[in-house]
C-alpha atoms as a PDB file:
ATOM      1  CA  UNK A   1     -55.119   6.377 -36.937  1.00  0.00           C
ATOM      2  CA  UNK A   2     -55.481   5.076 -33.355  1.00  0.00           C
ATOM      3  CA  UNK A   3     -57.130   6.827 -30.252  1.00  0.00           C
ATOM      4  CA  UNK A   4     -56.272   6.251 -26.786  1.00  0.00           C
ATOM      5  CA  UNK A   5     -59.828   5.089 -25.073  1.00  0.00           C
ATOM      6  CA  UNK A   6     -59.953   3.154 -21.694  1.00  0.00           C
ATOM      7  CA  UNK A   7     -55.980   2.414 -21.656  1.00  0.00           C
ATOM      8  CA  UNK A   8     -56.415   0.835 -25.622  1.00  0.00           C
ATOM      9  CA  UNK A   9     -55.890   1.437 -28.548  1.00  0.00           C
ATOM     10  CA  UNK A  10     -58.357   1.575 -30.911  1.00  0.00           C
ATOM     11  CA  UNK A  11     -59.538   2.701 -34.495  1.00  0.00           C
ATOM     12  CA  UNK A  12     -62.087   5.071 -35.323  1.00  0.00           C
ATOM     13  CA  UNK A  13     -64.506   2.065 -36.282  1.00  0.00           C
ATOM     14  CA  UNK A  14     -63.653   0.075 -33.274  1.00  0.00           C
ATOM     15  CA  UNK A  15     -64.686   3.672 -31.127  1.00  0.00           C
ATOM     16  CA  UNK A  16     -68.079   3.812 -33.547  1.00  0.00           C
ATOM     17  CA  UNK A  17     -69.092   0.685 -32.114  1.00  0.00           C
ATOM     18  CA  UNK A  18     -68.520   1.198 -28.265  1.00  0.00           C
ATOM     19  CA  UNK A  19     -70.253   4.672 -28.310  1.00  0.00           C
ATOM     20  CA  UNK A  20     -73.107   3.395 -31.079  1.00  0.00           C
ATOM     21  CA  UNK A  21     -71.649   7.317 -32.872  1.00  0.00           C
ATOM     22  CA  UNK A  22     -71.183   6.843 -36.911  1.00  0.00           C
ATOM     23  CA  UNK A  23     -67.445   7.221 -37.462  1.00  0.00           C
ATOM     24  CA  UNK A  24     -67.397  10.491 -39.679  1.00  0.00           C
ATOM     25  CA  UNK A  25     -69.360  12.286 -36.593  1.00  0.00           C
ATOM     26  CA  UNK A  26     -67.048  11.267 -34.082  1.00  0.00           C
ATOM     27  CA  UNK A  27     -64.208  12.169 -36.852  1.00  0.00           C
ATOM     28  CA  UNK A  28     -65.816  15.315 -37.016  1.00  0.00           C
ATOM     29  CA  UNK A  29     -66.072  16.010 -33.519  1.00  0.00           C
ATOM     30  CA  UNK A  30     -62.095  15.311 -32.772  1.00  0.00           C
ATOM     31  CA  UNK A  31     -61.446  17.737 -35.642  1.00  0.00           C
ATOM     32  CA  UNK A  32     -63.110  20.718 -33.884  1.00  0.00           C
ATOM     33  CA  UNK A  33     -61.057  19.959 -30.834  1.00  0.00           C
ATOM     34  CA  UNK A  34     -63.772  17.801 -28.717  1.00  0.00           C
ATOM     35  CA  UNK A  35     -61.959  15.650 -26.095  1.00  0.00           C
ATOM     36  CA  UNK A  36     -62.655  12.302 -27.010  1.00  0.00           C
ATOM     37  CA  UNK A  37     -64.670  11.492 -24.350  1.00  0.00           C
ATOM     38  CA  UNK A  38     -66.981  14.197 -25.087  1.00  0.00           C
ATOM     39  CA  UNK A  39     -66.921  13.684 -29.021  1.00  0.00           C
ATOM     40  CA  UNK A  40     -68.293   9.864 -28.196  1.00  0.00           C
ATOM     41  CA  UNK A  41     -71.275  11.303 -26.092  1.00  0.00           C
ATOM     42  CA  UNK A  42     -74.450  10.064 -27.780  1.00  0.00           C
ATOM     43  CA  UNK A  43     -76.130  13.278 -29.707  1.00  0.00           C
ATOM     44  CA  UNK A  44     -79.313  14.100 -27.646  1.00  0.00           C
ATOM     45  CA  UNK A  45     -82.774  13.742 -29.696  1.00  0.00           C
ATOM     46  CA  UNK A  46     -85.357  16.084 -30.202  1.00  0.00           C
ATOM     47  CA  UNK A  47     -87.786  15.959 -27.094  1.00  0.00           C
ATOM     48  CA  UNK A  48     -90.853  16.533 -29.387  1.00  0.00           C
ATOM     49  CA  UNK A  49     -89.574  13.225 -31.323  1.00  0.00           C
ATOM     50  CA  UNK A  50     -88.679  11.381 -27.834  1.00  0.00           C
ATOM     51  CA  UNK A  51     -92.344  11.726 -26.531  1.00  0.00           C
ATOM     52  CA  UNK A  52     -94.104  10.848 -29.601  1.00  0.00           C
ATOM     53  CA  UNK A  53     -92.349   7.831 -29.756  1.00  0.00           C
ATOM     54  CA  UNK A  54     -93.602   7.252 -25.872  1.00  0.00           C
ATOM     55  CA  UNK A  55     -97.384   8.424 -26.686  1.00  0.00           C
ATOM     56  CA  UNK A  56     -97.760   5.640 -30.076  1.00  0.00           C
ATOM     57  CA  UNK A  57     -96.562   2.124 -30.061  1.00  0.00           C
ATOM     58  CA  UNK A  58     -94.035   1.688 -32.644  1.00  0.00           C
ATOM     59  CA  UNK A  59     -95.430  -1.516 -34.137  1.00  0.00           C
ATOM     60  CA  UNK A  60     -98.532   0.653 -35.558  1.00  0.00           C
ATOM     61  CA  UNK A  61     -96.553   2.221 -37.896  1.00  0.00           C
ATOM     62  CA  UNK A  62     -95.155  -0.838 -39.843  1.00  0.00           C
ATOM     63  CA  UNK A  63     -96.535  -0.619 -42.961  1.00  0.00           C
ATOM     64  CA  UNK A  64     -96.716   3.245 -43.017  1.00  0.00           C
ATOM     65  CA  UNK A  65     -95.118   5.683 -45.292  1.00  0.00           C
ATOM     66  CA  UNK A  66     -92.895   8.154 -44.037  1.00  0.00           C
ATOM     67  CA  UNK A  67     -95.236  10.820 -45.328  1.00  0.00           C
ATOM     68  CA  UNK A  68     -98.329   9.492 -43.562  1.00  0.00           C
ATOM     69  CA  UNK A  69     -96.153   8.874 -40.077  1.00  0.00           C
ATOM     70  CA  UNK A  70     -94.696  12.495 -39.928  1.00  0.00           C
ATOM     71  CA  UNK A  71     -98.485  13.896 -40.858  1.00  0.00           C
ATOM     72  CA  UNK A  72     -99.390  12.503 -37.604  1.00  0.00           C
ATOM     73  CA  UNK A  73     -96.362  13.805 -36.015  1.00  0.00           C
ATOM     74  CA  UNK A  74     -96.940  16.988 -36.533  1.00  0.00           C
ATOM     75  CA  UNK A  75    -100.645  16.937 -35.774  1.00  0.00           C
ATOM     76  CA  UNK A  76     -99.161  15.193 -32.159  1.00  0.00           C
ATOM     77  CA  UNK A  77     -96.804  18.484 -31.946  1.00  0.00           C
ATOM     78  CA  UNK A  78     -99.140  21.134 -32.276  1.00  0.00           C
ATOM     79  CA  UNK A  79    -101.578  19.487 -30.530  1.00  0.00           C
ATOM     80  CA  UNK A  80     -99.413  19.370 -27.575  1.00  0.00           C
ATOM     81  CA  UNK A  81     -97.419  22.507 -28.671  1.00  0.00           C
ATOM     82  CA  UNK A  82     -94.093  21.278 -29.787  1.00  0.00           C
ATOM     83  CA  UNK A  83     -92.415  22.273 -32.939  1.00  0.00           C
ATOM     84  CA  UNK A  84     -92.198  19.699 -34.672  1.00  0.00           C
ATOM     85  CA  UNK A  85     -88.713  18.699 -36.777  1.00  0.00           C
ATOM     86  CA  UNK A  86     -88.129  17.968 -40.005  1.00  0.00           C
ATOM     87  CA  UNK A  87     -89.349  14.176 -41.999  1.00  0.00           C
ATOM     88  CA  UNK A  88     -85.409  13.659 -41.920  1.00  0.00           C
ATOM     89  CA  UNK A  89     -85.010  14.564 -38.408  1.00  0.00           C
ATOM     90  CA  UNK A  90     -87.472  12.282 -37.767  1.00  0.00           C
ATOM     91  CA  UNK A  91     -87.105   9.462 -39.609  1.00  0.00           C
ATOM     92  CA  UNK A  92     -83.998   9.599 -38.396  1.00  0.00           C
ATOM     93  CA  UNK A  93     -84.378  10.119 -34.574  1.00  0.00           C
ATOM     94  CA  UNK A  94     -86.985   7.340 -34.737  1.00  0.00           C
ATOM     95  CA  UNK A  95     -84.262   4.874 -35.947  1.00  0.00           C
ATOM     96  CA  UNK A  96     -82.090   5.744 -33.596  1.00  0.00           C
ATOM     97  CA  UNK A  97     -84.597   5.359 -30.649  1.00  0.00           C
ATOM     98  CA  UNK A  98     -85.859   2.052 -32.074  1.00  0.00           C
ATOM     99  CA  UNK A  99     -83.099   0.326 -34.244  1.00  0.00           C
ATOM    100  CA  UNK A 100     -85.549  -2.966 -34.917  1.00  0.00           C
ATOM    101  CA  UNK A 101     -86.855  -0.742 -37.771  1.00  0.00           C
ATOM    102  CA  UNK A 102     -86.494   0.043 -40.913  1.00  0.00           C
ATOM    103  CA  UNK A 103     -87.077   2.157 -43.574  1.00  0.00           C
ATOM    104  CA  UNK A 104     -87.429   0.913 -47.224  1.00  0.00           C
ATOM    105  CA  UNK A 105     -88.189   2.338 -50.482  1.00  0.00           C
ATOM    106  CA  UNK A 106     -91.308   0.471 -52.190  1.00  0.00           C
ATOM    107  CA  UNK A 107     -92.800   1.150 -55.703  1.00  0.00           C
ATOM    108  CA  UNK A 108     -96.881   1.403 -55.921  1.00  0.00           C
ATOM    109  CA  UNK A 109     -98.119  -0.855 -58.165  1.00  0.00           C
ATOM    110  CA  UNK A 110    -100.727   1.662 -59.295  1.00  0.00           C
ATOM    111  CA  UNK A 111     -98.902   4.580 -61.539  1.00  0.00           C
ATOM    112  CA  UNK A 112     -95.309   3.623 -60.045  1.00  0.00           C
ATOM    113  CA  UNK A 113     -94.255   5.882 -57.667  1.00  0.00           C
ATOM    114  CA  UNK A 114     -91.921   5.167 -54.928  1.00  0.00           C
ATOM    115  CA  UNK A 115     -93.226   5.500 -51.118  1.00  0.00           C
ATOM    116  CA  UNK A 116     -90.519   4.938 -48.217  1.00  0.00           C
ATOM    117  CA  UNK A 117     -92.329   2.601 -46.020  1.00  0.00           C
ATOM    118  CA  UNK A 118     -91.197   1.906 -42.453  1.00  0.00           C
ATOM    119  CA  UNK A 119     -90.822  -2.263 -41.893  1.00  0.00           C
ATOM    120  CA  UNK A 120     -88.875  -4.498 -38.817  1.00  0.00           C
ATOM    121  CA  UNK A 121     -85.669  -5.354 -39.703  1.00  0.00           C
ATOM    122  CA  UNK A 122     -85.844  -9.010 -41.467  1.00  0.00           C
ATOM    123  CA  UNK A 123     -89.066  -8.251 -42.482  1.00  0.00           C
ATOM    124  CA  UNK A 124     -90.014  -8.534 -45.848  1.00  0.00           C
ATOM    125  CA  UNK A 125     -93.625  -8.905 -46.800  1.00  0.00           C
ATOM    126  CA  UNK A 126     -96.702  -6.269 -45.004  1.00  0.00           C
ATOM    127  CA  UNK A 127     -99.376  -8.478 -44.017  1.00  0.00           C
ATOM    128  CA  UNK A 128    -102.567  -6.744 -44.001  1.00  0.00           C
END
């Protein structure tokens, strides 16, 4: 199917990358009767995630788990008395506001487990 955006004609995918949206939200959007303008408006992020993003430096958490970035997230929100969102919320907002990143699953190669570690895109190897 085709939508009608700027006098063109254009696909679903074609409308993902002009408005940055994944496809199956915009999809989603049309469905409950957004006009299509409105269902490509970026969704807003979480203030609380927006300002602790402003108040650390990104590159300080390359290397980090997930788990060990969003315990100092929510020490940062109820320190400044936000309520803080959820690891997925987060991990996800973060992307979004800084798209150089990553996140990757790595095994320990102590008992095994698997950590989801936050790297730069094209990175491959933490030097410490």
């Amino acid at each position: 199917m085709k939508y009608l955006y700027n006098d063109k004609l254009l696909t679903i995918h074609e409308l993902s990358e002009i408005s940055g949206i994944a496809p199956h939200t915009i999809r989603d959007r049309l469905r409950r009767g957004y006009p299509l303008e409105e269902a490509l408006l970026d969704i807003p992020t979480h203030t609380s995630v927006k300002e602790f993003s402003q108040a650390s430096w990104y590159k300080d958490w390359i290397g980090m788990t997930i788990n060990d970035l969003y315990t100092i997230y929510w020490k940062w929100c109820v320190s400044h008395e936000y309520q803080p969102v959820t690891k997925q919320c987060l991990s996800r907002q973060l992307m979004k506001i800084y798209p150089m990143l990553k996140i990757i699953p790595l095994k320990t190669k102590d008992d095994g487990s698997c950590h989801r570690v936050i790297r730069m895109r094209g990175q491959y190897d933490i030097k410490e």
